[in-house]
C-alpha atoms as a PDB file:
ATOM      1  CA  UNK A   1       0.511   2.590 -58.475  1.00  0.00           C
ATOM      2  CA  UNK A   2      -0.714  -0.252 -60.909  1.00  0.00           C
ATOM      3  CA  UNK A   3       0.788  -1.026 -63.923  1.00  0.00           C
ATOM      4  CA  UNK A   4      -2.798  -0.904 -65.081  1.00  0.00           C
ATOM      5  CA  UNK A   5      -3.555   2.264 -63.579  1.00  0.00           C
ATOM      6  CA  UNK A   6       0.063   4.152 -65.402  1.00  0.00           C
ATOM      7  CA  UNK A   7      -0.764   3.120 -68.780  1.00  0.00           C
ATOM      8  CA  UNK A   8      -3.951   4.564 -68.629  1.00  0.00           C
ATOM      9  CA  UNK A   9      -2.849   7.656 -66.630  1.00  0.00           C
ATOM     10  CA  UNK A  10       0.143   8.026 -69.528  1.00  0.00           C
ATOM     11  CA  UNK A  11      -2.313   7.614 -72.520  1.00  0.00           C
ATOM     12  CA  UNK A  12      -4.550  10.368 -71.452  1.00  0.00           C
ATOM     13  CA  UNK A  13      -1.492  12.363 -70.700  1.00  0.00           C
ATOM     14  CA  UNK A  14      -0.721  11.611 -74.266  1.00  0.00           C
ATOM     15  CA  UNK A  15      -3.945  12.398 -75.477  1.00  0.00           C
ATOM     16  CA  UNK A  16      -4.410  16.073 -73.946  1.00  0.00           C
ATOM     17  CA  UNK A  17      -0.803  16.918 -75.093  1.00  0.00           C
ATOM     18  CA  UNK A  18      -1.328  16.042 -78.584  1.00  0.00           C
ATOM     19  CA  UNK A  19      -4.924  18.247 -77.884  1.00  0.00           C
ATOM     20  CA  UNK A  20      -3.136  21.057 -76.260  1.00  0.00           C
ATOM     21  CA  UNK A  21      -1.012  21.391 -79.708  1.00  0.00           C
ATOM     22  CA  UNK A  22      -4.016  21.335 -82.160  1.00  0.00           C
ATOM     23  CA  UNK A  23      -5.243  23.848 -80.128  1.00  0.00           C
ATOM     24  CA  UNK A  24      -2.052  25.820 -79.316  1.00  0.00           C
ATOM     25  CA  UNK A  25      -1.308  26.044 -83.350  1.00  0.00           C
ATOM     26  CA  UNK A  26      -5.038  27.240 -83.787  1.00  0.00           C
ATOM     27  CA  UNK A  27      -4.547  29.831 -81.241  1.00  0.00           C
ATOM     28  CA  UNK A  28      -0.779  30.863 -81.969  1.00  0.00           C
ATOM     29  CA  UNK A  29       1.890  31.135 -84.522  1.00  0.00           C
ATOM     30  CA  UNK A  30       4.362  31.316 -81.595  1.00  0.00           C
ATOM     31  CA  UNK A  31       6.634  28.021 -80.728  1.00  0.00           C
ATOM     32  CA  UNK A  32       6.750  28.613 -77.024  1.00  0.00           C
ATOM     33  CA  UNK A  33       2.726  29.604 -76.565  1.00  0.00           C
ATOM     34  CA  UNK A  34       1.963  26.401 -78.384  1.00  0.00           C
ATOM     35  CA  UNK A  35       4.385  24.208 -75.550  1.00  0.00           C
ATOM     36  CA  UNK A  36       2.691  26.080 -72.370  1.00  0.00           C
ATOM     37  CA  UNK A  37      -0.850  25.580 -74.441  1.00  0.00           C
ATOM     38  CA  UNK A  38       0.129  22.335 -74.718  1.00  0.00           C
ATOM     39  CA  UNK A  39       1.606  21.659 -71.144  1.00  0.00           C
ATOM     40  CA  UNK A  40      -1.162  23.376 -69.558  1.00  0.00           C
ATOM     41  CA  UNK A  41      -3.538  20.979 -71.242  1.00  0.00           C
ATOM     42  CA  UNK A  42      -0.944  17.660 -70.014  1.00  0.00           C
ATOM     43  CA  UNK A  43      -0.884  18.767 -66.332  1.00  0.00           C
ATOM     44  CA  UNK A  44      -4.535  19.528 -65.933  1.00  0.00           C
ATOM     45  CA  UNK A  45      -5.199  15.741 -67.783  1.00  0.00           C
ATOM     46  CA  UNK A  46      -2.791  14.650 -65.285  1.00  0.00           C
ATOM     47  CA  UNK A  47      -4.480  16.161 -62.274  1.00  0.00           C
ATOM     48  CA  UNK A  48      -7.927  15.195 -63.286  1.00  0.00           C
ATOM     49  CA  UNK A  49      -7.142  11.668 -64.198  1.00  0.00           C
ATOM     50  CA  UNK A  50      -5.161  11.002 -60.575  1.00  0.00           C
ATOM     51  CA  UNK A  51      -8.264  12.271 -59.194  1.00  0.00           C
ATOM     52  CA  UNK A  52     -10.283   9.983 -61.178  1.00  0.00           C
ATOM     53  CA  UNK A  53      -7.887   6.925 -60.698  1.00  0.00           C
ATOM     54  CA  UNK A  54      -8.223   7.647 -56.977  1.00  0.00           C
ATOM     55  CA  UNK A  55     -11.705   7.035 -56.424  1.00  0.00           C
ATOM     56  CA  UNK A  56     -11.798   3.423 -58.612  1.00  0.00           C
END
């Protein structure tokens, strides 16, 4: 992979963890429902952007 192509691929991972925890401390008070929230929210960025990535 492109240097290009994991810098962008990391900064949306960055972006949709930092989303999954605004969203995980709306939705919970719990510390370890916030992490999955916020996992769950990293590995579907992940997925989607690879996807994405793949087709340019």
């Amino acid at each position: 992979m492109k240097w290009s192509r994991s810098i962008i691929l990391g900064i949306i991972i960055g972006v949709a963890l930092v989303f999954g925890f605004q969203i995980g401390m709306m939705l919970s008070d719990y510390f370890l429902v916030i992490w999955l929230i916020a996992l769950f929210f990293g590995l579907a960025a992940r997925l989607i952007a690879q996807l994405m990535l793949k087709k340019l």
